[in-house]
PDB file of N, CA and C in Angstrom:
ATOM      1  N   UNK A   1     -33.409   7.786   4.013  1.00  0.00           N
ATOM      2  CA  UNK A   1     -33.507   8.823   3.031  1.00  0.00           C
ATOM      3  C   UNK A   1     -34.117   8.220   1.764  1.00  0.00           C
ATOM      4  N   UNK A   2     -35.149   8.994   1.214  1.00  0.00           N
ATOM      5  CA  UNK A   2     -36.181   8.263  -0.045  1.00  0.00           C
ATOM      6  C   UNK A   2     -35.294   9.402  -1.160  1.00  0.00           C
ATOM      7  N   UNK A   3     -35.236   8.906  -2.504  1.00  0.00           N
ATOM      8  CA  UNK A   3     -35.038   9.574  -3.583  1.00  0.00           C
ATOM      9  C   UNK A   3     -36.034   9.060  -4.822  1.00  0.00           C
ATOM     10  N   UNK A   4     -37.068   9.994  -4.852  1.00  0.00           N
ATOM     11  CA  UNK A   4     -38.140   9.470  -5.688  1.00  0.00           C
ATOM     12  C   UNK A   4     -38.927   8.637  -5.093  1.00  0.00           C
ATOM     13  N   UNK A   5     -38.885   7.057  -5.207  1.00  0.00           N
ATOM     14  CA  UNK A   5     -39.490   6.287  -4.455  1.00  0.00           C
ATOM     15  C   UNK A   5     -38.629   5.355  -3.859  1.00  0.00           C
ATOM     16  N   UNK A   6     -37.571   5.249  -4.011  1.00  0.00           N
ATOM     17  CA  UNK A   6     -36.418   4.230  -3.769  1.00  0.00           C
ATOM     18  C   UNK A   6     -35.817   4.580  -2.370  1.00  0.00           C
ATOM     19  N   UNK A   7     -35.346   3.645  -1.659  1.00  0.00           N
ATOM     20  CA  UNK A   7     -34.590   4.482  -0.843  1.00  0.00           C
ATOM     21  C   UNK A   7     -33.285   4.105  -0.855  1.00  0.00           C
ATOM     22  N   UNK A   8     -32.530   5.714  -0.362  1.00  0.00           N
ATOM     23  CA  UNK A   8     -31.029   5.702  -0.429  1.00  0.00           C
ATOM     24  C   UNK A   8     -30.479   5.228   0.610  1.00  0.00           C
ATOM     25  N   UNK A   9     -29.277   3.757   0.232  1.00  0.00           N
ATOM     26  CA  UNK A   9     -28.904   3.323   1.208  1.00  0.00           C
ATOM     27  C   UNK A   9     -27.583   4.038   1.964  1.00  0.00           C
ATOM     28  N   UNK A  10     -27.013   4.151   3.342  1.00  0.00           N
ATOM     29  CA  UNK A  10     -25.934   4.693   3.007  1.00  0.00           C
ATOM     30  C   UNK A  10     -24.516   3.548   3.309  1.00  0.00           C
ATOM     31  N   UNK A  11     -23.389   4.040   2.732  1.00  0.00           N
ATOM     32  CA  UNK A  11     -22.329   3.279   3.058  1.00  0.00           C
ATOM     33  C   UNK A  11     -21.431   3.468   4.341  1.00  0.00           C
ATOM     34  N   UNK A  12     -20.590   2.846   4.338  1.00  0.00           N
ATOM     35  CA  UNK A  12     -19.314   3.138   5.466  1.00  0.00           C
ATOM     36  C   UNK A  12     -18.919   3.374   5.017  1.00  0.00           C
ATOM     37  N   UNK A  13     -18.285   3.443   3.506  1.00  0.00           N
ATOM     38  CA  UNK A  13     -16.683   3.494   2.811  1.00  0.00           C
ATOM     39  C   UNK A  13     -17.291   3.910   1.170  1.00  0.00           C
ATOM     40  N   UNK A  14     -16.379   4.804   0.627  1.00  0.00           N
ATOM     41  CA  UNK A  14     -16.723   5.070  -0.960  1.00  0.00           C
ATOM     42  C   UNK A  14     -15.569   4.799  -1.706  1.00  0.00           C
ATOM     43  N   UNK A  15     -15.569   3.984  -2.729  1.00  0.00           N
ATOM     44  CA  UNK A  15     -14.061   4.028  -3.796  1.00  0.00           C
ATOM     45  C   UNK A  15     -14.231   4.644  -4.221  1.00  0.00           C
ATOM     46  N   UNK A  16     -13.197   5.395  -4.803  1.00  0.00           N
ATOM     47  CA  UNK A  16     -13.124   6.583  -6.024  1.00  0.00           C
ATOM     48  C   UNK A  16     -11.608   6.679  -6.656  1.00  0.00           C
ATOM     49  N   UNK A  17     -11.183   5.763  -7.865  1.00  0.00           N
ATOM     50  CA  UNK A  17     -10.251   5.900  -8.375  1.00  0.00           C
ATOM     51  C   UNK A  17      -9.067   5.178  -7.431  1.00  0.00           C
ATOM     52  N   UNK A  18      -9.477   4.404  -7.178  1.00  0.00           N
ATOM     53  CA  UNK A  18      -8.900   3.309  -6.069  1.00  0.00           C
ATOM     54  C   UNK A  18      -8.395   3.721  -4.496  1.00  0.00           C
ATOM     55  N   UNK A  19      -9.029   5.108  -4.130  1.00  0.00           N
ATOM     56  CA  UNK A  19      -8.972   5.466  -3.071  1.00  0.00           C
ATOM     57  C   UNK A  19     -10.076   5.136  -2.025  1.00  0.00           C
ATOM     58  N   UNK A  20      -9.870   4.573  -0.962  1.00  0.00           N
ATOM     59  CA  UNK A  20     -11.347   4.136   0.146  1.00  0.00           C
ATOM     60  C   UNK A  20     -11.163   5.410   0.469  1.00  0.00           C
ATOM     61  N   UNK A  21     -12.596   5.827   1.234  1.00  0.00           N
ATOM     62  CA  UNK A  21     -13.238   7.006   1.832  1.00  0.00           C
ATOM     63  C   UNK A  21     -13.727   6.677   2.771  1.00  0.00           C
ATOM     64  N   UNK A  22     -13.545   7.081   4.315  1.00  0.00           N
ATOM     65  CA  UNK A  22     -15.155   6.709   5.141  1.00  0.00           C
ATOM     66  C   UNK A  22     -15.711   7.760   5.498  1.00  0.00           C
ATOM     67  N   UNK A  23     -16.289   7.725   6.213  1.00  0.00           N
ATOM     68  CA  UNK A  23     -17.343   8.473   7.092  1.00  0.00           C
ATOM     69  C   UNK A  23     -16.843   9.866   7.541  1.00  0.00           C
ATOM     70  N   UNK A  24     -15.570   9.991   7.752  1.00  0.00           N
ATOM     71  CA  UNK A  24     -15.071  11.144   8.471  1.00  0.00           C
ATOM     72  C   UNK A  24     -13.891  11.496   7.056  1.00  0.00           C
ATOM     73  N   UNK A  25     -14.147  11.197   6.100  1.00  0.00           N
ATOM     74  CA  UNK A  25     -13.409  11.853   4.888  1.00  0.00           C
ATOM     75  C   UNK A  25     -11.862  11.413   4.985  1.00  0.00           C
ATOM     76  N   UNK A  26     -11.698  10.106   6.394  1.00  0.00           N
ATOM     77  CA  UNK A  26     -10.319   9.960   5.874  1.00  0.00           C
ATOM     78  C   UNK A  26     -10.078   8.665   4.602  1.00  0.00           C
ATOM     79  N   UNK A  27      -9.382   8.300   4.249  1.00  0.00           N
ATOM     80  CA  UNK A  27      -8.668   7.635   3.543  1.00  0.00           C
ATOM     81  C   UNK A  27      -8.150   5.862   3.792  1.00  0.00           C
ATOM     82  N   UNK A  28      -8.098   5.095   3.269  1.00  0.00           N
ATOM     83  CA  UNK A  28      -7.583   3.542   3.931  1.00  0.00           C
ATOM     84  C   UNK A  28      -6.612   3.008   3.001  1.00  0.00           C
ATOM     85  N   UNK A  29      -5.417   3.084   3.819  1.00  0.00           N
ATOM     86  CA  UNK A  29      -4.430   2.593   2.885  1.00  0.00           C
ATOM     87  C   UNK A  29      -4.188   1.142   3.122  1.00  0.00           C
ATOM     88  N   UNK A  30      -4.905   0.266   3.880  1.00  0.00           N
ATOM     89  CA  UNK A  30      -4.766  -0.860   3.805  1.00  0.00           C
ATOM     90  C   UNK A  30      -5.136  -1.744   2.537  1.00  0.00           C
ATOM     91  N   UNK A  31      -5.555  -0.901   1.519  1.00  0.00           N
ATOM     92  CA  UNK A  31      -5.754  -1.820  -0.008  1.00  0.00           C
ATOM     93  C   UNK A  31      -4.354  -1.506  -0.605  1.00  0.00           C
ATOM     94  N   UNK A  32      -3.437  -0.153  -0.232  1.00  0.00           N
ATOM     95  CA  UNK A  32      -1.859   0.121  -0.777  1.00  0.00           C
ATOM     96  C   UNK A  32      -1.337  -1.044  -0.649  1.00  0.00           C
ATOM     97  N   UNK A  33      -1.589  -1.282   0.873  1.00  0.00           N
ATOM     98  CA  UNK A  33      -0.427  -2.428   1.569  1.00  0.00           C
ATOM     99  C   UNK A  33      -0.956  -3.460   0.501  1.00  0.00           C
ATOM    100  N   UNK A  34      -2.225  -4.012   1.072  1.00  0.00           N
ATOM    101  CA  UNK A  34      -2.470  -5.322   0.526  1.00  0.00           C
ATOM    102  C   UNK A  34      -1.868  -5.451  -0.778  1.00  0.00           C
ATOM    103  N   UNK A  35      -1.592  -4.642  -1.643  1.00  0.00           N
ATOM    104  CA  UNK A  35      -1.514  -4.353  -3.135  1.00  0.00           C
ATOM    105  C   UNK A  35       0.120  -4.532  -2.925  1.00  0.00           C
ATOM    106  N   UNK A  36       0.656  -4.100  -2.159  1.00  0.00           N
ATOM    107  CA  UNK A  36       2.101  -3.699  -2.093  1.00  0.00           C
ATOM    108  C   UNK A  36       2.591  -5.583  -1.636  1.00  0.00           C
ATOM    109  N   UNK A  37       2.274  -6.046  -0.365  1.00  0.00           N
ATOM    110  CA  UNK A  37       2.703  -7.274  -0.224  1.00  0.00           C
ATOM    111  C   UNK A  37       2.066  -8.534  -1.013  1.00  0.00           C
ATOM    112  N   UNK A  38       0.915  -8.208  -1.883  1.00  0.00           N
ATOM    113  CA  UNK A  38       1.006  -9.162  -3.018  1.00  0.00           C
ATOM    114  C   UNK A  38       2.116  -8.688  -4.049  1.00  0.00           C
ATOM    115  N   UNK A  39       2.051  -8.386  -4.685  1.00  0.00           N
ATOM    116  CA  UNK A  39       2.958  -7.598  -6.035  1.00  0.00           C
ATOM    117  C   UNK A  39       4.997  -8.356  -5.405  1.00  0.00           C
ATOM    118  N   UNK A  40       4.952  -7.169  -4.003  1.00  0.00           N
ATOM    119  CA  UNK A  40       6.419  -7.652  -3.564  1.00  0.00           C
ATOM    120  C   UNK A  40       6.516  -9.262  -3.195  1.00  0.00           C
ATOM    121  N   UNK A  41       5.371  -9.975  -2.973  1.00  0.00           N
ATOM    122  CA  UNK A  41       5.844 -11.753  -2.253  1.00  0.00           C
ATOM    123  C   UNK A  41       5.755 -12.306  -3.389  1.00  0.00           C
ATOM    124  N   UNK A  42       4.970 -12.148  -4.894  1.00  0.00           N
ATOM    125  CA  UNK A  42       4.909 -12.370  -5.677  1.00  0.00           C
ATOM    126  C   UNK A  42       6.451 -12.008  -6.527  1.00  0.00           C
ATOM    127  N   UNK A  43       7.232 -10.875  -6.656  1.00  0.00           N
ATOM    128  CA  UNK A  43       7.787 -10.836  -7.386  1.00  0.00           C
ATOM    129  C   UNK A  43       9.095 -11.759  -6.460  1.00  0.00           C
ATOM    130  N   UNK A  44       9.160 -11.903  -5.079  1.00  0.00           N
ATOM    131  CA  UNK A  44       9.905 -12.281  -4.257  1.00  0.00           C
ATOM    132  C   UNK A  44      10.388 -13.837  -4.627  1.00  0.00           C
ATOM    133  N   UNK A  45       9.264 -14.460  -4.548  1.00  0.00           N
ATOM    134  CA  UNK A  45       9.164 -15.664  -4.755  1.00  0.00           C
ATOM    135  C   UNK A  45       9.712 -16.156  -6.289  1.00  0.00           C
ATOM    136  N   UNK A  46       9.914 -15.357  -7.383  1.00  0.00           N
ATOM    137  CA  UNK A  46      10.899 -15.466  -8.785  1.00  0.00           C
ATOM    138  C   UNK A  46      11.779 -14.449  -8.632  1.00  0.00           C
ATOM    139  N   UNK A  47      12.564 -14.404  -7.304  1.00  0.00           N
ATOM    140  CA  UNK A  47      13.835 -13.841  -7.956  1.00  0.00           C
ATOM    141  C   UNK A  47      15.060 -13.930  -6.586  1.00  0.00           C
ATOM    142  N   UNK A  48      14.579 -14.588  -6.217  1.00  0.00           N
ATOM    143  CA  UNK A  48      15.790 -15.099  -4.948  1.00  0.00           C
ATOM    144  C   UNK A  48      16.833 -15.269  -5.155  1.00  0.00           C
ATOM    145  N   UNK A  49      17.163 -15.719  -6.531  1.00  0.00           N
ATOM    146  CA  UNK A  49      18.411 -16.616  -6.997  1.00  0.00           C
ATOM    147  C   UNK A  49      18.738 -14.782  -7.579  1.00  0.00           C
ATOM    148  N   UNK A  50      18.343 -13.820  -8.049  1.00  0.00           N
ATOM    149  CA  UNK A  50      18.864 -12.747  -8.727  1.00  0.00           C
ATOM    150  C   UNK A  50      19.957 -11.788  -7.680  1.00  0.00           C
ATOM    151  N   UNK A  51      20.448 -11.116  -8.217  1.00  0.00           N
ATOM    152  CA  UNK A  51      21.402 -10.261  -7.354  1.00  0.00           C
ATOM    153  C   UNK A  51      20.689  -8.542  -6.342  1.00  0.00           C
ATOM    154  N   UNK A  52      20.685  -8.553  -5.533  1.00  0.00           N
ATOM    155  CA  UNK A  52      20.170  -7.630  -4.405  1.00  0.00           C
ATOM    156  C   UNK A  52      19.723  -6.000  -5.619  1.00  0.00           C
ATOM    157  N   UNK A  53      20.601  -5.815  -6.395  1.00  0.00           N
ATOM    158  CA  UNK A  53      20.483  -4.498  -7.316  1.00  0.00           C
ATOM    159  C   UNK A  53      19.172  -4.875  -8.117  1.00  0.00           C
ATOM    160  N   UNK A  54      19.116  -5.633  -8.849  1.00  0.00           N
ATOM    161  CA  UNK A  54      18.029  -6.282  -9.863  1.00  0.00           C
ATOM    162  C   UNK A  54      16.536  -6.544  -9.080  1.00  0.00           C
ATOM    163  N   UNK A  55      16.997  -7.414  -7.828  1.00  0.00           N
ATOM    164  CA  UNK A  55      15.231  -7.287  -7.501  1.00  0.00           C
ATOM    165  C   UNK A  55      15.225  -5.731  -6.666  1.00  0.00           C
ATOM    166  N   UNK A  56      16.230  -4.677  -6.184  1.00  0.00           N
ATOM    167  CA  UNK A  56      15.380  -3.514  -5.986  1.00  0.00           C
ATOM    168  C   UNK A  56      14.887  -2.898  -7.153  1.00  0.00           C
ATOM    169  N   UNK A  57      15.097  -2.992  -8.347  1.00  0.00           N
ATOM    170  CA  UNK A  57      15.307  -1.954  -9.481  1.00  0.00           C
ATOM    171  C   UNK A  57      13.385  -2.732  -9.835  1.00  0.00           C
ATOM    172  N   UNK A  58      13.514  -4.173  -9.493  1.00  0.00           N
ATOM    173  CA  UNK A  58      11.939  -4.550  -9.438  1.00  0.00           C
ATOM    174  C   UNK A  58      11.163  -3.789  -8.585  1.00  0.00           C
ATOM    175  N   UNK A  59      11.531  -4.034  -7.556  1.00  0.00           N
ATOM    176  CA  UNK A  59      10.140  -3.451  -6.688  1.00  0.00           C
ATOM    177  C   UNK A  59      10.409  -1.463  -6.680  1.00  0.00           C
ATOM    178  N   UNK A  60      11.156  -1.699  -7.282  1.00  0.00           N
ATOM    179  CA  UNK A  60      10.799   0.101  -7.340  1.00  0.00           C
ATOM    180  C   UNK A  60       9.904   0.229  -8.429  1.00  0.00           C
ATOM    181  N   UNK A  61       9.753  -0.406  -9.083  1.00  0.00           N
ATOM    182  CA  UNK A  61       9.106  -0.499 -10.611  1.00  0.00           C
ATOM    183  C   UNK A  61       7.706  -0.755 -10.474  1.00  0.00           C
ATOM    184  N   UNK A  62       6.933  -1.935  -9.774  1.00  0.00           N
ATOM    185  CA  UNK A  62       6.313  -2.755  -9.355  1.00  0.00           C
ATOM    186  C   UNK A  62       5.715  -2.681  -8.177  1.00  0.00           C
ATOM    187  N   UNK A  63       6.416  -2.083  -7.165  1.00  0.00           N
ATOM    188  CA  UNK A  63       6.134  -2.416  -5.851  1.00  0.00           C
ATOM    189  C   UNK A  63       5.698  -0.261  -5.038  1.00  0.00           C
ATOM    190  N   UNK A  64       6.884   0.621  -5.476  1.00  0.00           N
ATOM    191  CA  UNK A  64       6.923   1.625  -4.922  1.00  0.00           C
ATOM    192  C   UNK A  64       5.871   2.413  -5.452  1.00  0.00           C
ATOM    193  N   UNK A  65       4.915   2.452  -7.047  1.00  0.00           N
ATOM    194  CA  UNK A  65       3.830   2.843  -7.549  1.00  0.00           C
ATOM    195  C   UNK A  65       3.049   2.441  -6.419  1.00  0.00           C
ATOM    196  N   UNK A  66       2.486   1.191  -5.768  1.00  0.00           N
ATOM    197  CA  UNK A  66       0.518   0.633  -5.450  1.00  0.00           C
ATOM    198  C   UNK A  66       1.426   1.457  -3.828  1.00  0.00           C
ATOM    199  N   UNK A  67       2.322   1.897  -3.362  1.00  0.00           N
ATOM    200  CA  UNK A  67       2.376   2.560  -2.038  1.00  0.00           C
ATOM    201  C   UNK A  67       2.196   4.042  -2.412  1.00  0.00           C
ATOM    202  N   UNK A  68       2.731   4.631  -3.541  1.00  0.00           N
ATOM    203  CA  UNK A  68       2.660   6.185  -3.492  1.00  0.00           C
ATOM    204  C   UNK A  68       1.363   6.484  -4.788  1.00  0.00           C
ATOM    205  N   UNK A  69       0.584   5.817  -4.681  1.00  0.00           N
ATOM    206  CA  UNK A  69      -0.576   5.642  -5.455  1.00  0.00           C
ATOM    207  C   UNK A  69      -1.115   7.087  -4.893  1.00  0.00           C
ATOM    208  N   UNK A  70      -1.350   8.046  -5.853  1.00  0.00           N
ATOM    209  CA  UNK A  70      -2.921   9.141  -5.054  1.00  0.00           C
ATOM    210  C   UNK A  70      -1.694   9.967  -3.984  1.00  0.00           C
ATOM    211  N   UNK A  71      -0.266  10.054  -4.061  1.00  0.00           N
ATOM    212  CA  UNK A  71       0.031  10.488  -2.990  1.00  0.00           C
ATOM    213  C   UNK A  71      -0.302  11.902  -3.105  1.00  0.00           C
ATOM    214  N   UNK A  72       0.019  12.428  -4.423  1.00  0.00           N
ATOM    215  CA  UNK A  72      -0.209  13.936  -4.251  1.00  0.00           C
ATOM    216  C   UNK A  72      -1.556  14.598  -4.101  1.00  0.00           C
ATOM    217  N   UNK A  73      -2.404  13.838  -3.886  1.00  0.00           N
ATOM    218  CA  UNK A  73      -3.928  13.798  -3.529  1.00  0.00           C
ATOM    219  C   UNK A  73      -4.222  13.892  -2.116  1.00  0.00           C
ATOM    220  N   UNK A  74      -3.724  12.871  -1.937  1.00  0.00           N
ATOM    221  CA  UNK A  74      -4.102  12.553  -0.250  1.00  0.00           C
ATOM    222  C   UNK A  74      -3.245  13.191   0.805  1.00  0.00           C
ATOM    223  N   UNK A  75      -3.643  13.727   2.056  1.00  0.00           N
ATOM    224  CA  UNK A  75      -2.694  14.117   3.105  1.00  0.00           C
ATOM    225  C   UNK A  75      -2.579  12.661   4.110  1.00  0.00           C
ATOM    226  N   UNK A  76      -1.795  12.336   4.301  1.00  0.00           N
ATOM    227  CA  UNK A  76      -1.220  11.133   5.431  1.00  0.00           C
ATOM    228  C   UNK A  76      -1.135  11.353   6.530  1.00  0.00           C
ATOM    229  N   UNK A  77      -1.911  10.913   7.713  1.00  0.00           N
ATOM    230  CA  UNK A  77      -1.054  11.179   8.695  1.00  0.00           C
ATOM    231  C   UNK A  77      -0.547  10.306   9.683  1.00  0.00           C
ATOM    232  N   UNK A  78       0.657  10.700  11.031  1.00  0.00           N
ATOM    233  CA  UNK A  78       1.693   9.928  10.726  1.00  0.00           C
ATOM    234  C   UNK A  78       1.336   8.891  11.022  1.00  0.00           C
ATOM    235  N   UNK A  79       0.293   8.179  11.543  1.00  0.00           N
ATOM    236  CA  UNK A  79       0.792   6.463  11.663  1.00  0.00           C
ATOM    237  C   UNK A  79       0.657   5.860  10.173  1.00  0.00           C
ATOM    238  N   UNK A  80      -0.260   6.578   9.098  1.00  0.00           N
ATOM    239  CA  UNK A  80      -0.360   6.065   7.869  1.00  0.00           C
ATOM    240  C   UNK A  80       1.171   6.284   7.446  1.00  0.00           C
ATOM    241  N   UNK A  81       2.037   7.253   7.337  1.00  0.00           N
ATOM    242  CA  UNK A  81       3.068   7.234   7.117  1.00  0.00           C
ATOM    243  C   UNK A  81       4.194   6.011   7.478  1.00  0.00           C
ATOM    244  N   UNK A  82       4.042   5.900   8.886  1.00  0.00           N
ATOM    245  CA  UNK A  82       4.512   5.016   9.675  1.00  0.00           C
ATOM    246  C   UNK A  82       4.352   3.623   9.037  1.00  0.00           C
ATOM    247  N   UNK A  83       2.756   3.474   8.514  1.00  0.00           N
ATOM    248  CA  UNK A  83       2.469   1.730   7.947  1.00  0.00           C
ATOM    249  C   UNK A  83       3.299   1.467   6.569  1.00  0.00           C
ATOM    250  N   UNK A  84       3.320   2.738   5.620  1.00  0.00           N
ATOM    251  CA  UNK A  84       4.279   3.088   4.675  1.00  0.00           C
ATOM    252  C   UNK A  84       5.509   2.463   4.320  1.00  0.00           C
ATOM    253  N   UNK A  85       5.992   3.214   5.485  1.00  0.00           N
ATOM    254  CA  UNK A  85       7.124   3.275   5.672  1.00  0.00           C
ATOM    255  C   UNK A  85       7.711   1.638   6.266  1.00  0.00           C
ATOM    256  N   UNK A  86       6.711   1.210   6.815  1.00  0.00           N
ATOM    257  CA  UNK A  86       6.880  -0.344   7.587  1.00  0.00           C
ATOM    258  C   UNK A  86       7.377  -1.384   6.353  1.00  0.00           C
ATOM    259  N   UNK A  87       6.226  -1.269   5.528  1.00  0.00           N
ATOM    260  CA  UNK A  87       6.184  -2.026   4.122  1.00  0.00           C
ATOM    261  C   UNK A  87       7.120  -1.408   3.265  1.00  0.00           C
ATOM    262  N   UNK A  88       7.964  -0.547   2.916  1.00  0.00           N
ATOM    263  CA  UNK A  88       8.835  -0.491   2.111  1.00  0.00           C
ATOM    264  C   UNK A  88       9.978  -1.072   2.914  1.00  0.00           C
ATOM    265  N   UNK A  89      10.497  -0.814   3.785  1.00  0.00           N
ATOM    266  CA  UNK A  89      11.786  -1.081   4.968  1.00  0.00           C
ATOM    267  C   UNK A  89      11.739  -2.910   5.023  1.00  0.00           C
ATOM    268  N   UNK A  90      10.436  -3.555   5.075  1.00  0.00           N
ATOM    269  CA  UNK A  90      10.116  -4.660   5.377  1.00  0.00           C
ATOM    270  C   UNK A  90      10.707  -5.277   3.886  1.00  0.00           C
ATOM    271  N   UNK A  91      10.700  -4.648   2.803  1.00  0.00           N
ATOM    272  CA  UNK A  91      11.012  -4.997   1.097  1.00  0.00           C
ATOM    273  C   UNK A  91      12.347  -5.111   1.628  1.00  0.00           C
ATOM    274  N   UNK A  92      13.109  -4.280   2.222  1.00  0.00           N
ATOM    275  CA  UNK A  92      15.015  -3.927   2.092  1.00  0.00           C
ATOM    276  C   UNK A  92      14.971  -5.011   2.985  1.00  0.00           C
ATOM    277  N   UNK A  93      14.191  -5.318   4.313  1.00  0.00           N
ATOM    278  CA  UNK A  93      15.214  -6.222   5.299  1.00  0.00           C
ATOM    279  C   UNK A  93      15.121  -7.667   5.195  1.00  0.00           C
ATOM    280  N   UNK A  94      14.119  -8.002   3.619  1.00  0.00           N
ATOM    281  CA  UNK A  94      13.729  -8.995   3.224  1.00  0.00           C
ATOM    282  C   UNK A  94      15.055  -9.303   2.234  1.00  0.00           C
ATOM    283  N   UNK A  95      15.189  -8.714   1.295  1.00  0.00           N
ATOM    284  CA  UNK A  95      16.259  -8.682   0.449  1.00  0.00           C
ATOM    285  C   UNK A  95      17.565  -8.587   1.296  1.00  0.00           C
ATOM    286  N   UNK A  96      17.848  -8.016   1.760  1.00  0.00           N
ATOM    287  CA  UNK A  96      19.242  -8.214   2.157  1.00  0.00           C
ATOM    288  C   UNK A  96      19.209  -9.200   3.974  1.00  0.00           C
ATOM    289  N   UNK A  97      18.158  -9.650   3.735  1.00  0.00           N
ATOM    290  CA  UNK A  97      18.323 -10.513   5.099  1.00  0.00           C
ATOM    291  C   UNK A  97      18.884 -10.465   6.398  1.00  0.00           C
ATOM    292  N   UNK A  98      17.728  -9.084   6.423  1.00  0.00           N
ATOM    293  CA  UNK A  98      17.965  -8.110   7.943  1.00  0.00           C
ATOM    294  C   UNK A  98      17.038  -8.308   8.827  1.00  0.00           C
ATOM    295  N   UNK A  99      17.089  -8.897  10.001  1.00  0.00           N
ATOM    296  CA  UNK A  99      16.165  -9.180  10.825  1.00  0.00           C
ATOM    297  C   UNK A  99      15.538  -7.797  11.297  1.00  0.00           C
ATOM    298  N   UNK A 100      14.319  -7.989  12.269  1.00  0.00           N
ATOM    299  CA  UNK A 100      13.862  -6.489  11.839  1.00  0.00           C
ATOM    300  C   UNK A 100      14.669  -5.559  12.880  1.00  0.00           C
ATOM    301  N   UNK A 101      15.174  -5.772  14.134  1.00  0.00           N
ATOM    302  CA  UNK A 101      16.119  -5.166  14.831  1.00  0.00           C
ATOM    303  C   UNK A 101      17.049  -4.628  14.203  1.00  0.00           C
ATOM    304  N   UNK A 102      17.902  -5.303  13.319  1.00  0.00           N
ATOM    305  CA  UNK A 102      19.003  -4.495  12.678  1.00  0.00           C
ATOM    306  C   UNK A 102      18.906  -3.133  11.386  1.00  0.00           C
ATOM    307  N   UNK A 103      17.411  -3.714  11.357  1.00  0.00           N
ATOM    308  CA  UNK A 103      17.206  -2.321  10.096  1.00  0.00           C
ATOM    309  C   UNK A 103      16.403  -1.155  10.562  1.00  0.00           C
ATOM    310  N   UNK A 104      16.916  -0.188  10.420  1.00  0.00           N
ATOM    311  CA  UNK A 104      15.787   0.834  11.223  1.00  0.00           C
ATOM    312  C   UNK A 104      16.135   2.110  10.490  1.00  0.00           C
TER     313      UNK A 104
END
């Protein structure tokens, strides 16, 4: 496709306000996650020694924003829900030192 004399390249993926886009108008929440398990291993790693109430009251602060980023924007569906839902549950069975069988 030419515009003027240039030509238009096209993409796979569009950002817009920190949302990915592809081709078929869905959505990629794998920059949430990525965003979500830096922020949570980061805050993880200074606060081990703190009490179970204090680092949730962190990652709700810190951590539960870069997952429900754009939520009222975007429709999910369920396995995106599902990856969601993986990474917050994965925050609780980290903190209270729940192997992943016992937390569900």
């Amino acid at each position: 496709m030419h515009l003027d004399m240039d030509t238009v390249h096209w993409a796979g993926s569009v950002k817009y306000l920190g949302v990915h886009r592809g081709k078929n108008l869905s959505f990629d929440i794998h920059t949430f996650r990525r965003s979500f398990y830096a922020v949570f291993n980061n805050i993880h790693s200074h606060t081990k020694a703190l009490e179970e109430p204090v680092q949730l009251a962190l990652y709700e602060s810190y951590c539960l924003p870069l997952l429900t980023f754009a939520a009222g924007a975007l429709t999910y569906n369920k396995q995106q829900v599902h990856d969601l839902n993986v990474c917050w549950n994965t925050m609780y069975r980290t903190v209270f030192n729940f192997n992943r069988q016992e937390f569900y």
